[in-house]
Protein backbone atom coordinates (compact mmCIF):
# COMPACT_ATOMS: atom_id res chain seq x y z
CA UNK A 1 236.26 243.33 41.83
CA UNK A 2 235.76 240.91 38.79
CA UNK A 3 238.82 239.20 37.35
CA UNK A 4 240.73 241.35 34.80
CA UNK A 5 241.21 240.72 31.41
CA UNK A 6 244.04 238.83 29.55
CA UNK A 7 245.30 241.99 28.11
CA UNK A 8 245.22 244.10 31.37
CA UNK A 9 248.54 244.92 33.73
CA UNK A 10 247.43 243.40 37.19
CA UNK A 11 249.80 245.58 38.84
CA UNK A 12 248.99 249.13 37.54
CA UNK A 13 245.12 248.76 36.52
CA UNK A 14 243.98 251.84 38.58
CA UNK A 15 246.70 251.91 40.56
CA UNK A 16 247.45 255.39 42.60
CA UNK A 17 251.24 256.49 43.18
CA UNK A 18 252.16 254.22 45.92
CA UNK A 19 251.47 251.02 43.26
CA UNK A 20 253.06 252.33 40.45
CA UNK A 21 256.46 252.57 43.01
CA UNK A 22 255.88 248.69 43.87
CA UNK A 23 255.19 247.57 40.57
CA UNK A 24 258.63 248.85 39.15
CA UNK A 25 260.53 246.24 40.54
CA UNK A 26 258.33 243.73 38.82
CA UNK A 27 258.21 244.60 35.35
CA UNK A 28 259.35 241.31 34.32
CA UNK A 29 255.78 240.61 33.62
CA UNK A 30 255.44 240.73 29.72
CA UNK A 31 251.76 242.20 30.11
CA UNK A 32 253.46 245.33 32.05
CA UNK A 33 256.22 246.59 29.80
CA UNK A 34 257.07 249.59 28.04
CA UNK A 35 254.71 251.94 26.35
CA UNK A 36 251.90 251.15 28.38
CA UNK A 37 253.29 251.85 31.61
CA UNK A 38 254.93 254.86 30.58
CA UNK A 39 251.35 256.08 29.55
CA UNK A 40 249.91 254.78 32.82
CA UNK A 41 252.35 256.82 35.04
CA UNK A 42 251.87 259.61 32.34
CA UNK A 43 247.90 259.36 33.25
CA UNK A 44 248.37 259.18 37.08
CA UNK A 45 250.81 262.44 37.03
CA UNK A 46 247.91 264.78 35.34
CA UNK A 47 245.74 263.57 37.24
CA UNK A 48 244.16 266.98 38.99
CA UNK A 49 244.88 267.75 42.67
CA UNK A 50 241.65 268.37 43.55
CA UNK A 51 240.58 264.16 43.64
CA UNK A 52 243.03 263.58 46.05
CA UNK A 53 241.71 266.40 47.82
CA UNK A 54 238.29 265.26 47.49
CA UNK A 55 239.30 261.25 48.51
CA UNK A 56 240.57 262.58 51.64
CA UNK A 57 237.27 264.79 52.14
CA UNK A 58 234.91 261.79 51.25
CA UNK A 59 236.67 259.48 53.73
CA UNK A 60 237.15 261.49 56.72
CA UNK A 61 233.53 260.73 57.97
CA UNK A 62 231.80 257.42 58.35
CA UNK A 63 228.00 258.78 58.81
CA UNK A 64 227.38 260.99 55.74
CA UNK A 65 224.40 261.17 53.39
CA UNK A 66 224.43 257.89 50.87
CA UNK A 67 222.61 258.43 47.88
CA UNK A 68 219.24 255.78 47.16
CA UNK A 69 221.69 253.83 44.62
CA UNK A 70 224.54 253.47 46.99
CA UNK A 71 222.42 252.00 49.84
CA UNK A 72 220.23 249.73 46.70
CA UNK A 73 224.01 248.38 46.27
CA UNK A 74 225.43 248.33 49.92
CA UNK A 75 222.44 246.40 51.08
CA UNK A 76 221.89 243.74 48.51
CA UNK A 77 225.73 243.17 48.80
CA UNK A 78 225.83 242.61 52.68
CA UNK A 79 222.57 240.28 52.05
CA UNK A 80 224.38 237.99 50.34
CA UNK A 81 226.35 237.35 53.18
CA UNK A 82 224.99 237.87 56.10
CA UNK A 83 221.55 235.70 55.37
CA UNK A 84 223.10 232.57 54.24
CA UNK A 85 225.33 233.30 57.25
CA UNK A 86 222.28 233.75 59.55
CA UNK A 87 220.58 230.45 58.24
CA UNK A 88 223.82 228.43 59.33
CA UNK A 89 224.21 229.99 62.49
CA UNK A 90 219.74 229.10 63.87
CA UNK A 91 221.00 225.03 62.39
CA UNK A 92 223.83 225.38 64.70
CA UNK A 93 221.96 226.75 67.19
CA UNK A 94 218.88 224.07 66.67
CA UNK A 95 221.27 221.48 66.40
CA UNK A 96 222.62 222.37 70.08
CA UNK A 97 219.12 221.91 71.38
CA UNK A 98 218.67 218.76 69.88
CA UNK A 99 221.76 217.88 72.09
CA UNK A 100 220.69 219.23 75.27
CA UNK A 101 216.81 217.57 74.55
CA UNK A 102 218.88 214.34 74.42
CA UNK A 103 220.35 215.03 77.42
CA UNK A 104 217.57 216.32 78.92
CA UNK A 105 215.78 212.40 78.28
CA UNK A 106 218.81 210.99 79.95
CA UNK A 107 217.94 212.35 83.73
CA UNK A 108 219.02 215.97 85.68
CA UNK A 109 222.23 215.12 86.09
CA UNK A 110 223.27 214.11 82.38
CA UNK A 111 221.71 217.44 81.74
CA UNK A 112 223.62 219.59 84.10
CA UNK A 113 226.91 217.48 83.63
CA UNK A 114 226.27 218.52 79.90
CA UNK A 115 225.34 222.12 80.05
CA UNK A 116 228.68 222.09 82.93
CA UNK A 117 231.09 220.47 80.29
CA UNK A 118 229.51 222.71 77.47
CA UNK A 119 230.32 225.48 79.42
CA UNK A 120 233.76 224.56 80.50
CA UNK A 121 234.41 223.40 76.42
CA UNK A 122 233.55 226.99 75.63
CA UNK A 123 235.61 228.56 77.79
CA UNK A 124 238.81 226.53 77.45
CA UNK A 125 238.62 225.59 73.76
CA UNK A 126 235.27 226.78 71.65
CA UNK A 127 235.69 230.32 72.35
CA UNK A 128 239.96 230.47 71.68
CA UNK A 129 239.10 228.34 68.50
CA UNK A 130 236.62 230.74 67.46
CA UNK A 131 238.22 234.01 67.83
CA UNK A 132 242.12 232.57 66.94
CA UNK A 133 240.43 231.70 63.56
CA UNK A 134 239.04 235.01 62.99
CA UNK A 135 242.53 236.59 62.53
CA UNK A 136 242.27 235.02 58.88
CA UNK A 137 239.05 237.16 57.98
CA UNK A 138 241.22 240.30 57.09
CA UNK A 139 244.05 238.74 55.13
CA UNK A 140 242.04 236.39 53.41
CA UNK A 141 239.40 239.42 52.80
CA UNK A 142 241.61 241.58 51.78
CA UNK A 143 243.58 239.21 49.70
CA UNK A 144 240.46 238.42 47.78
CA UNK A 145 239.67 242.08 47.01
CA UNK A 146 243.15 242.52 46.06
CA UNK A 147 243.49 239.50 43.68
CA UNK A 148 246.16 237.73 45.40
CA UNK A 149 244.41 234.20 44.88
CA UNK A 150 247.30 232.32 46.38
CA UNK A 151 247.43 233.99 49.60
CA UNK A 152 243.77 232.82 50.65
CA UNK A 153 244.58 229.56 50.33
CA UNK A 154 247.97 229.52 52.18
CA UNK A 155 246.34 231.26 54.97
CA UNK A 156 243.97 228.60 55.53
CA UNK A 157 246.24 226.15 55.66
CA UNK A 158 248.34 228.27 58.08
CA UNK A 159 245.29 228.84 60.44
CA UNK A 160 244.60 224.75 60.64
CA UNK A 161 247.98 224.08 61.15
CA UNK A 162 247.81 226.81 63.83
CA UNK A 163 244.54 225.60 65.52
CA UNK A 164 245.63 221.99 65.77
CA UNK A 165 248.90 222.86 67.33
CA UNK A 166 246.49 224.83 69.96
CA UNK A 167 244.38 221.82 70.43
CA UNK A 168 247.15 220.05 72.11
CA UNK A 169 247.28 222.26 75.39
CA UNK A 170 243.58 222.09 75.44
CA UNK A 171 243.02 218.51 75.38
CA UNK A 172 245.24 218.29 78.32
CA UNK A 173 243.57 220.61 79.68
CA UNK A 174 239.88 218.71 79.14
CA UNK A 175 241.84 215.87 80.67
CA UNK A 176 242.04 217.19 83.98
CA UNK A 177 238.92 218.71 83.72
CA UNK A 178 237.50 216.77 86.89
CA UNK A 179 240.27 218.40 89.06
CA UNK A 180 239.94 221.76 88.21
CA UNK A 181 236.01 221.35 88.33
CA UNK A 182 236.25 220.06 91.73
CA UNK A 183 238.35 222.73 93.11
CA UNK A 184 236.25 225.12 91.98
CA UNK A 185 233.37 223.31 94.11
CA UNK A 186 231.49 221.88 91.23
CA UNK A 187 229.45 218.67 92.56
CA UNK A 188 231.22 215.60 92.63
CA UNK A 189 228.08 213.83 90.52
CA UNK A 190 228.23 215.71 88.03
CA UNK A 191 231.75 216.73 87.47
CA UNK A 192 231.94 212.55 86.95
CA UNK A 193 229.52 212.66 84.34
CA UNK A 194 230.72 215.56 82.64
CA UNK A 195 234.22 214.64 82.54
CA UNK A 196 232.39 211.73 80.49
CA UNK A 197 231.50 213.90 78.18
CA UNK A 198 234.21 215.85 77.46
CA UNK A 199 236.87 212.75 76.95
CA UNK A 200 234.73 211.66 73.93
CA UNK A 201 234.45 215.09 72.41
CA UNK A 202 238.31 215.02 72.26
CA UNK A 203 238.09 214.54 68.81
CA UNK A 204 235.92 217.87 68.36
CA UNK A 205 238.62 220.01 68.62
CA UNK A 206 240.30 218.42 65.38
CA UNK A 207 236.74 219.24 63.84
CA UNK A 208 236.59 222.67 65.07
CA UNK A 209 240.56 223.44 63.91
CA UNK A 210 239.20 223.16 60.58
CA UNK A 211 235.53 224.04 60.36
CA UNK A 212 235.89 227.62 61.57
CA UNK A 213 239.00 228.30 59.28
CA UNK A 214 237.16 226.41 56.25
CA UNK A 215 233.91 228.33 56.64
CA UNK A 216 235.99 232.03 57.14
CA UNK A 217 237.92 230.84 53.89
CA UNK A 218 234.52 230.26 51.81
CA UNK A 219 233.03 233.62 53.39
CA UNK A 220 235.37 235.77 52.48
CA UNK A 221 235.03 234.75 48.57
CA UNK A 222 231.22 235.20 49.31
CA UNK A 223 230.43 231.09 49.77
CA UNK A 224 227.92 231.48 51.74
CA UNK A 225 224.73 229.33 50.47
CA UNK A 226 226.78 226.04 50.49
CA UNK A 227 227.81 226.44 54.15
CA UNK A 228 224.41 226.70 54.88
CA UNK A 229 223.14 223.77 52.64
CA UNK A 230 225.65 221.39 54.39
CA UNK A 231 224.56 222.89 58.16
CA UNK A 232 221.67 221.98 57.28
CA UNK A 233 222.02 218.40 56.09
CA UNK A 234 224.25 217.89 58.81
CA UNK A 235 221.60 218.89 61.32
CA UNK A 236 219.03 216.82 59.58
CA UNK A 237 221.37 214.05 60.29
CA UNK A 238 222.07 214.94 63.85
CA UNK A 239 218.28 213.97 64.75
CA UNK A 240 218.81 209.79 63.85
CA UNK A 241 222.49 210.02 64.75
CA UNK A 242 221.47 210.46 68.49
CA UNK A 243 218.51 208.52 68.52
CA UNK A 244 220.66 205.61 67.23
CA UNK A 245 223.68 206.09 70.24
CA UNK A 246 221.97 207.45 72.90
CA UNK A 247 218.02 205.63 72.59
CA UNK A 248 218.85 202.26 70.40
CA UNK A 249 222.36 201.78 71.83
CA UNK A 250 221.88 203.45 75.03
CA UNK A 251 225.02 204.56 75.33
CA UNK A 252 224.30 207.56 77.83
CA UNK A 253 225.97 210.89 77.85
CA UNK A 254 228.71 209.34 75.48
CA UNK A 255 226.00 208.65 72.58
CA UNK A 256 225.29 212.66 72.54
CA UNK A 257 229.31 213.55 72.62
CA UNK A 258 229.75 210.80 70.07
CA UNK A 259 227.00 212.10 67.66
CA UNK A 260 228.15 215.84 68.41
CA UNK A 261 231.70 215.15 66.66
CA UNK A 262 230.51 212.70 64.28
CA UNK A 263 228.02 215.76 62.44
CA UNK A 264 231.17 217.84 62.87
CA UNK A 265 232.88 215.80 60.84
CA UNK A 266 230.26 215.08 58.50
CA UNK A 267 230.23 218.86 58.00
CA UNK A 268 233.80 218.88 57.40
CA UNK A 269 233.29 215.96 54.74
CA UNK A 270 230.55 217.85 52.81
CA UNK A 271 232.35 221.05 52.51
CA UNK A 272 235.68 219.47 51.26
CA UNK A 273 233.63 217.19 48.82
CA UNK A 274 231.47 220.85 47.72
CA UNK A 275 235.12 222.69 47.02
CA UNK A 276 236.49 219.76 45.35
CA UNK A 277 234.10 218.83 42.92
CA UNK A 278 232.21 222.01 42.47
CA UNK A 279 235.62 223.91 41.21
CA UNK A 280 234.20 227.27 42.91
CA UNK A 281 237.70 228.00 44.72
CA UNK A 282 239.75 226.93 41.61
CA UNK A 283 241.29 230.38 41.81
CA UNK A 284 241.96 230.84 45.23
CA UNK A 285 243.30 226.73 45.90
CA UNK A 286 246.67 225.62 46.17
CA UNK A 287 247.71 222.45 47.30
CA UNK A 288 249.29 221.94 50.70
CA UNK A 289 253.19 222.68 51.71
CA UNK A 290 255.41 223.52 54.29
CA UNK A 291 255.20 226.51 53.68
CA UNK A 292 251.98 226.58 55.68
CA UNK A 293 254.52 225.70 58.82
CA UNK A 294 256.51 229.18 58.51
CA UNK A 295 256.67 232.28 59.19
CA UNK A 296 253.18 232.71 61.60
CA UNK A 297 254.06 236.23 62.78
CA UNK A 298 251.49 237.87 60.37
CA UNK A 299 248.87 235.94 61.16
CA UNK A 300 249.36 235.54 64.59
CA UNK A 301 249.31 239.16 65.54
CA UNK A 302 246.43 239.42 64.23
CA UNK A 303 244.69 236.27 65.78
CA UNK A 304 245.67 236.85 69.18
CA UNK A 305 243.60 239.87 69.64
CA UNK A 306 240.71 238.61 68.00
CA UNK A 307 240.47 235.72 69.94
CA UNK A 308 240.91 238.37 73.32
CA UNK A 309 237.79 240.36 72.21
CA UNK A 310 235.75 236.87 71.84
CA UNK A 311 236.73 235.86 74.85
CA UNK A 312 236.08 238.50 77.10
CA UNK A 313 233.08 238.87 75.72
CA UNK A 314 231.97 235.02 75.86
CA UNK A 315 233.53 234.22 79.54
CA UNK A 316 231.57 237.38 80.63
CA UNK A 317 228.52 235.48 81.01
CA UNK A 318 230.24 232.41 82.75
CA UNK A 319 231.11 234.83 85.19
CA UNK A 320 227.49 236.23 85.55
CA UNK A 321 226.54 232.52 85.84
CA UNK A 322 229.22 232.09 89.26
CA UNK A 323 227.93 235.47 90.59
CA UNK A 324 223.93 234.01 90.33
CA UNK A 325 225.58 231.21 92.61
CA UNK A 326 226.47 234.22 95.47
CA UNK A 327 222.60 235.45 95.39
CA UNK A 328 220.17 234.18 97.64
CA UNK A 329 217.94 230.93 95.80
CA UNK A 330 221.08 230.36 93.74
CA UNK A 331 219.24 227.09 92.06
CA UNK A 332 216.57 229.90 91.18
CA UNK A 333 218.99 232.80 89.83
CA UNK A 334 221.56 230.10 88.12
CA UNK A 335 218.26 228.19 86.53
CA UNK A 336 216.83 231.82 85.06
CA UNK A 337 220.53 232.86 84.09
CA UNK A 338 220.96 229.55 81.99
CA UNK A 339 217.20 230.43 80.12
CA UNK A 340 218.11 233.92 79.60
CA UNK A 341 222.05 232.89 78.27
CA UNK A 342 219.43 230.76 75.57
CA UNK A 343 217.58 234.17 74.48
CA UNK A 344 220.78 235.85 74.21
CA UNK A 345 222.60 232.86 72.07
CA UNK A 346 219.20 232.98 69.83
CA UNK A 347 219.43 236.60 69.17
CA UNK A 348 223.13 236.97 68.87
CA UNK A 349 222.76 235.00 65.60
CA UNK A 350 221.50 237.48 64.10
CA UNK A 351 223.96 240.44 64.95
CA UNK A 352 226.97 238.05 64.61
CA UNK A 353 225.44 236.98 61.41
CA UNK A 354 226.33 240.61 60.23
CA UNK A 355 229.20 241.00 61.63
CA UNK A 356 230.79 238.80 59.46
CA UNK A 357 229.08 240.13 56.67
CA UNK A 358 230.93 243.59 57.45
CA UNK A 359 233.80 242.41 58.20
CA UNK A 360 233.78 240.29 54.80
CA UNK A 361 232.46 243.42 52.89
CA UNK A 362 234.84 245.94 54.76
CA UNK A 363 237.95 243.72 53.98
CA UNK A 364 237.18 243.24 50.10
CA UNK A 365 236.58 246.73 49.48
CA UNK A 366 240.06 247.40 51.11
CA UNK A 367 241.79 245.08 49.36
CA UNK A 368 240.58 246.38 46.40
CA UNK A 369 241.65 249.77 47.15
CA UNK A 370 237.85 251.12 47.61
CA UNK A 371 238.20 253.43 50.90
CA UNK A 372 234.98 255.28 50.01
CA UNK A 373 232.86 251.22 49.82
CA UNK A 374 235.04 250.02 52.83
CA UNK A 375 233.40 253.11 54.60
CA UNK A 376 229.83 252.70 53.05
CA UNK A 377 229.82 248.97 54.31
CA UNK A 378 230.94 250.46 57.56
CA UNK A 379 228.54 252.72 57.95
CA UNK A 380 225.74 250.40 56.35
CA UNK A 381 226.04 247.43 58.52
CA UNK A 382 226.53 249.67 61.78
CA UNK A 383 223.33 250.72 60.71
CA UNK A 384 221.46 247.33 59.67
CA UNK A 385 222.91 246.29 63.24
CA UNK A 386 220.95 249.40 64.98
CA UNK A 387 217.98 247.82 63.35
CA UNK A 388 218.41 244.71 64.72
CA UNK A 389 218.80 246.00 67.81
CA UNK A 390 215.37 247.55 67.59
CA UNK A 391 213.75 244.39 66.84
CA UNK A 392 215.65 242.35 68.83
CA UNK A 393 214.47 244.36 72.15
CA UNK A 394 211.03 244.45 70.72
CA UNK A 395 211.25 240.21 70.10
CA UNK A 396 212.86 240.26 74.16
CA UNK A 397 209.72 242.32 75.68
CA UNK A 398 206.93 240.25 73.95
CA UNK A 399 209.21 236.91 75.07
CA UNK A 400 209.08 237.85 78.67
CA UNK A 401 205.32 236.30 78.83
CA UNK A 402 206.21 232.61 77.00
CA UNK A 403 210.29 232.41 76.95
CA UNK A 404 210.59 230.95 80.76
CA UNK A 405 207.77 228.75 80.37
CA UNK A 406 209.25 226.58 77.12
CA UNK A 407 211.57 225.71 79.88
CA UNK A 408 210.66 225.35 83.57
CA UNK A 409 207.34 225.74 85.37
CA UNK A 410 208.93 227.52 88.61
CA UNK A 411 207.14 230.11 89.45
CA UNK A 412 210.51 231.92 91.06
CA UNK A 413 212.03 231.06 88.30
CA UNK A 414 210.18 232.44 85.63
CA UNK A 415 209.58 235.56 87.92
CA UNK A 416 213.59 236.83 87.36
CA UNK A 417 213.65 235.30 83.47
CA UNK A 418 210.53 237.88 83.19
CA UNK A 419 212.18 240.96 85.08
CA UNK A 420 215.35 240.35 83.43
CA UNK A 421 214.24 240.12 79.52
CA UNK A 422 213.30 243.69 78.76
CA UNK A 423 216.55 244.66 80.05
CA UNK A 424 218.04 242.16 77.97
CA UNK A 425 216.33 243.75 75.25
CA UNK A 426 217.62 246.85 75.95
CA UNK A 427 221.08 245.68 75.80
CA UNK A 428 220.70 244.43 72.24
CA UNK A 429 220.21 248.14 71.65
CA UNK A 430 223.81 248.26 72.34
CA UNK A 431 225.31 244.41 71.36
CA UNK A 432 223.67 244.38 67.78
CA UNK A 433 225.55 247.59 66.42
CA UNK A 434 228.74 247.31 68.88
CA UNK A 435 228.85 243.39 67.60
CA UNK A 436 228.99 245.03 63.45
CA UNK A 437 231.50 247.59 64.31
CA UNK A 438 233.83 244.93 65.62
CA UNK A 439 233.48 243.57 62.33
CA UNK A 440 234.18 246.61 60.52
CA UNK A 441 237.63 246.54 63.24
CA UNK A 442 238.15 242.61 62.00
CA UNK A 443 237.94 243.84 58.54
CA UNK A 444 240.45 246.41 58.87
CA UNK A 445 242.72 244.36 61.05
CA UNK A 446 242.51 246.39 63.82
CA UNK A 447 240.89 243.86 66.17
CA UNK A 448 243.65 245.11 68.85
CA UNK A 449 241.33 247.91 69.44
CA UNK A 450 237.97 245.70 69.59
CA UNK A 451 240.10 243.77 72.54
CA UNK A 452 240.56 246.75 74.49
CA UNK A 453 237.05 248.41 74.10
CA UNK A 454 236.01 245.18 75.68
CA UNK A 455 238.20 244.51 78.15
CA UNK A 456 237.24 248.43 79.17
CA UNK A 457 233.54 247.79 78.64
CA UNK A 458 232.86 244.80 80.27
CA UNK A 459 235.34 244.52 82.92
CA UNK A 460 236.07 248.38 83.29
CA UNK A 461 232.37 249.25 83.65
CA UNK A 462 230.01 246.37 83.26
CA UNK A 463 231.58 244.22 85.80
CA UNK A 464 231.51 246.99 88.81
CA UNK A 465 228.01 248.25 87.73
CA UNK A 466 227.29 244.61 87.90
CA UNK A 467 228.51 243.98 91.96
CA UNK A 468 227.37 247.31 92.74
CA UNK A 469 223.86 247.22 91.68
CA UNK A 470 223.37 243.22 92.27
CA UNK A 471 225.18 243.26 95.75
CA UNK A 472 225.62 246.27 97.18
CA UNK A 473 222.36 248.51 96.26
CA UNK A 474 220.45 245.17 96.67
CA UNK A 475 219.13 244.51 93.00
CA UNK A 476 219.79 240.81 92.87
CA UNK A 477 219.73 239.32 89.84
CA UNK A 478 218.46 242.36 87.72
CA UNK A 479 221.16 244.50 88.91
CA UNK A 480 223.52 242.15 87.60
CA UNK A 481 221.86 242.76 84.27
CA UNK A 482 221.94 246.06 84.35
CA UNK A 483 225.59 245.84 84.77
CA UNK A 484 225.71 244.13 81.20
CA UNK A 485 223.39 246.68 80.25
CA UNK A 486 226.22 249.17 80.97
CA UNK A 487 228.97 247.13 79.47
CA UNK A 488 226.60 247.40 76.14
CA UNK A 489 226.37 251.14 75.99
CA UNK A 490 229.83 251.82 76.42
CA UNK A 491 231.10 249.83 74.05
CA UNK A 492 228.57 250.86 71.88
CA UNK A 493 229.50 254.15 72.36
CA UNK A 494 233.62 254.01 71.91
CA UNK A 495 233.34 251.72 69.29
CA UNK A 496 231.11 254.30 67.21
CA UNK A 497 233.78 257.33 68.25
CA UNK A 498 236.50 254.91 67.08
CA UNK A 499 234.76 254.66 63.27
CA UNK A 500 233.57 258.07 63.02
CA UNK A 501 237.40 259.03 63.57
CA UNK A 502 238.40 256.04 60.91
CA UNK A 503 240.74 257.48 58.03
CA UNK A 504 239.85 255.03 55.12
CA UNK A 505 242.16 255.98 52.80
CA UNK A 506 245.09 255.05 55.75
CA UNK A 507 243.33 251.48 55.79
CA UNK A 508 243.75 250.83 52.57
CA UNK A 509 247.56 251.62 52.74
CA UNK A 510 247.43 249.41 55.43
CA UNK A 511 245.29 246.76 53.72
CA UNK A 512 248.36 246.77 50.67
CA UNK A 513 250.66 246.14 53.28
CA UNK A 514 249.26 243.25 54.81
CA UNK A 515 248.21 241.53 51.35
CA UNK A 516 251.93 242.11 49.91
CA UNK A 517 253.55 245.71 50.15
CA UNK A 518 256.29 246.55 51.83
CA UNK A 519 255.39 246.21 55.37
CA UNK A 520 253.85 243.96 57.72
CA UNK A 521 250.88 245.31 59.80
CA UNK A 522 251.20 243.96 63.11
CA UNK A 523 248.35 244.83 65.09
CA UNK A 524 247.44 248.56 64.62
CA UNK A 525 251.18 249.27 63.63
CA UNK A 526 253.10 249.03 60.99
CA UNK A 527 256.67 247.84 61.54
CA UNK A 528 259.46 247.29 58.76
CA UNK A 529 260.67 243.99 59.54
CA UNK A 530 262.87 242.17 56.38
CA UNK A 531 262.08 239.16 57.25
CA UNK A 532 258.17 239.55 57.49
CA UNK A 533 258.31 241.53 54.31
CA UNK A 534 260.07 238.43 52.40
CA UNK A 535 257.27 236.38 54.01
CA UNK A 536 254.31 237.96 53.08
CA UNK A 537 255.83 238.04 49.59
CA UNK A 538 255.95 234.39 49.78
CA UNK A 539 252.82 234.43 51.19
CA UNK A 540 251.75 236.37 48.09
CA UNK A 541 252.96 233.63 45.63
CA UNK A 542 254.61 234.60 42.07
């Protein structure tokens, strides 16, 4: 996956039949002519049956038997990744606390105004940002394993552009966020205060149009450390930046939405600043144009289902937290639901963490035309996320005595946060390898199919195990977890029939035609469209 050589072809170096057809067009290329394509083609035509034979073989099956040096490679590689990854995602997640302790020191109802705004910002912007953004992880993956510098680059401007034409509905949308709080019953009090908050974290949603594409653009070239260097500064910053607005200003619920955007933007500063003067995506960086305005098809096919599977998987728990309202103590069952949502946002780091990883790893190996490394990576990180799993249960179980009590002294509530954690534990038996495969389906752009395995999961099955068990059997508040302990296992499950029946060396056709062949992949189809074709050409670059 290095860069070739001066003297190399870049067109036909290792190419199989299917290149050598789309290089002819484009021998113009003085390093391509003659002699030493003739030989190339000459090579590839005595090439014995039996390899392709023995591709197909290899690449039929995601769970095989990988030799000691394959998994010394895989891991090391996913590592790389994934850890840096982790390290950002904890200072995000520490830097969150830090907000709600401010809030907290404010009074009850600047704290529930903010955890009620939070929670309506996730719903209507944070999670559509986040998954909208992750259509770019398989062309810009994919684009990087194939070579094609210029498309990486293009791509990210394409997804800002995108992202900040989104923000416009959704900042009319956090404009009348009082009305639509209020007709859904919220308190009066606090919708008031959280409307507060959300009008000066407007801005945010500039800041979040271009962190999550920046950061996706940097991962899949494997910039990972920096990302974490700067969440970390950032963070560091976030302590004084709220203790200025919120204790030496006193500016209330403002100062925290104020400082909120501010480190977002200070993020944003510090990675633009790292790119610029560090040189490290000379390669992949072109300047901006309007071509970044055209031709969104591509990309948008392949965004829109992403951001479905985040969402249905993120506004799952806002729905368990309107169903703890409909069981008896609701200020009991919605206080141990909003402590256990803090376990599960703790350990999901860690899963997510390597999802990205695999979907980085799964997407460079296509590009590159590696089926039989696209599948290790699979198969690797599905099982680094069974791991995880393990000791993410066994980190739930040993909680259950100390987690409730870092946040309440209710005896009530830490009762249900105690019932409900090794059951939460079991579930990351089921989240922490279900959450890699979906990278391994981001990878391969085929996030269409992650959209509907959750959409059957946690709506098909979780959400009627859920009433059942929590309403009609009489569980309460466990039975509702139990419900999103079957919504676990059955994605779990399809998502692991779904690889197993992967054909790898059909991804990496697929993966040429999304990073410049002849088609445009368009979900988990391929159509022949003229148009798209001339655009992803374009999108290409010369």
């Amino acid at each position: 996956m290095g860069v070739q050589s001066a003297d190399s072809c870049p067109l036909v170096n290792g190419a199989g039949d299917a290149d050598l057809s789309l290089s002819r067009p484009l021998l113009g290329d003085a390093s391509c002519h003659g002699d030493k394509f003739s030989s190339l083609v000459k090579e590839k035509e005595e090439l014995p049956l039996v390899h392709h034979h023995q591709l197909i073989l290899e690449d039929s099956f995601i769970f095989h038997e990988f030799t000691v040096a394959q998994i010394v490679e895989e891991i090391p590689a996913l590592s790389r990744i994934s850890a840096p990854t982790t390290a950002t995602g904890l200072l995000y997640y520490a830097r969150n606390l830090i907000s709600m302790l401010f809030l907290g020191h404010l009074g009850h109802v600047e704290l529930a105004a903010g955890a009620l705004s939070v929670g309506f910002a996730n719903i209507t912007g944070y999670s559509i940002f986040s998954g909208l953004s992750m259509g770019m992880e398989p062309i810009c993956g994919q684009a990087y394993g194939a070579q094609q510098w210029s498309l990486l680059s293009l791509t990210l401007h394409r997804t800002i552009a995108f992202l900040l034409l989104i923000s416009i509905p959704i900042s009319l949308l956090w404009l009348n966020a009082d009305q639509i709080l209020l007709y859904i019953g919220q308190d009066p009090t606090i919708t008031k205060v959280a409307k507060t908050y959300l009008l000066y974290t407007l801005p945010d949603l500039i800041a979040q149009s271009i962190i999550h594409p920046l950061r996706i653009y940097l991962r899949t070239q494997n910039v990972t450390h920096p990302v974490a260097f700067v969440a970390a500064i950032a963070s560091l910053i976030h302590i004084p930046l709220n203790y200025y607005l919120v204790i030496v200003l006193k500016t209330g619920i403002k100062g925290v939405a104020i400082a909120v955007v501010l480190t977002n933007f200070n993020i944003i500063l510090l990675l633009v600043c790292y790119i610029y003067f560090s040189g490290v995506c000379s390669k992949t960086w072109t300047s901006v144009s309007m071509d970044c305005f055209k031709e969104w098809g591509s990309f948008i096919s392949l965004a829109i289902p992403s951001c479905i599977s985040v969402c249905l998987e993120w506004w799952w728990y806002e729905f368990m937290i309107i169903l703890c309202g409909l069981l008896r103590n609701p200020e009991e069952t919605v206080s141990a639901i909003g402590i256990l949502i803090q376990m599960t946002a703790l350990v999901y780091v860690f899963p997510s963490s390597l999802g990205y990883g695999v979907s980085t790893r799964v997407a460079q190996e296509l590009g590159a035309e590696q089926p039989g490394r696209a599948r290790r990576a699979a198969a690797m990180g599905t099982a680094c996320g069974a791991f995880i799993g393990v000791a993410a249960m066994a980190f739930n179980i040993w909680a259950r005595g100390w987690w409730g009590v870092m946040f309440t002294n209710r005896t009530g509530v830490l009762k249900l946060v105690a019932a409900a954690l090794p059951i939460l534990g079991l579930c990351e038996l089921g989240n922490c390898p279900q959450t890699a495969m979906c990278g391994v389906l981001r990878g391969s752009a085929r996030a269409g199919i992650g959209a509907k395995v959750n959409l059957g999961a946690f709506y098909g099955v979780g959400l009627p195990v859920a009433l059942l068990l929590g309403f009609w059997v009489g569980l309460g508040f466990v039975g509702l977890w139990l419900g999103l302990l079957a919504a676990q296992a059955s994605c779990a499950l399809v998502l692991g029939v779904v690889l197993i029946r992967t054909d790898w060396a059909k991804q990496v056709k697929r993966a040429k035609e999304l990073t410049g062949g002849g088609e445009v992949v368009k979900g988990d189809d391929s159509v022949n469209k003229d148009e798209e074709r001339e655009c992803l050409k374009g999108m290409v670059g010369p």
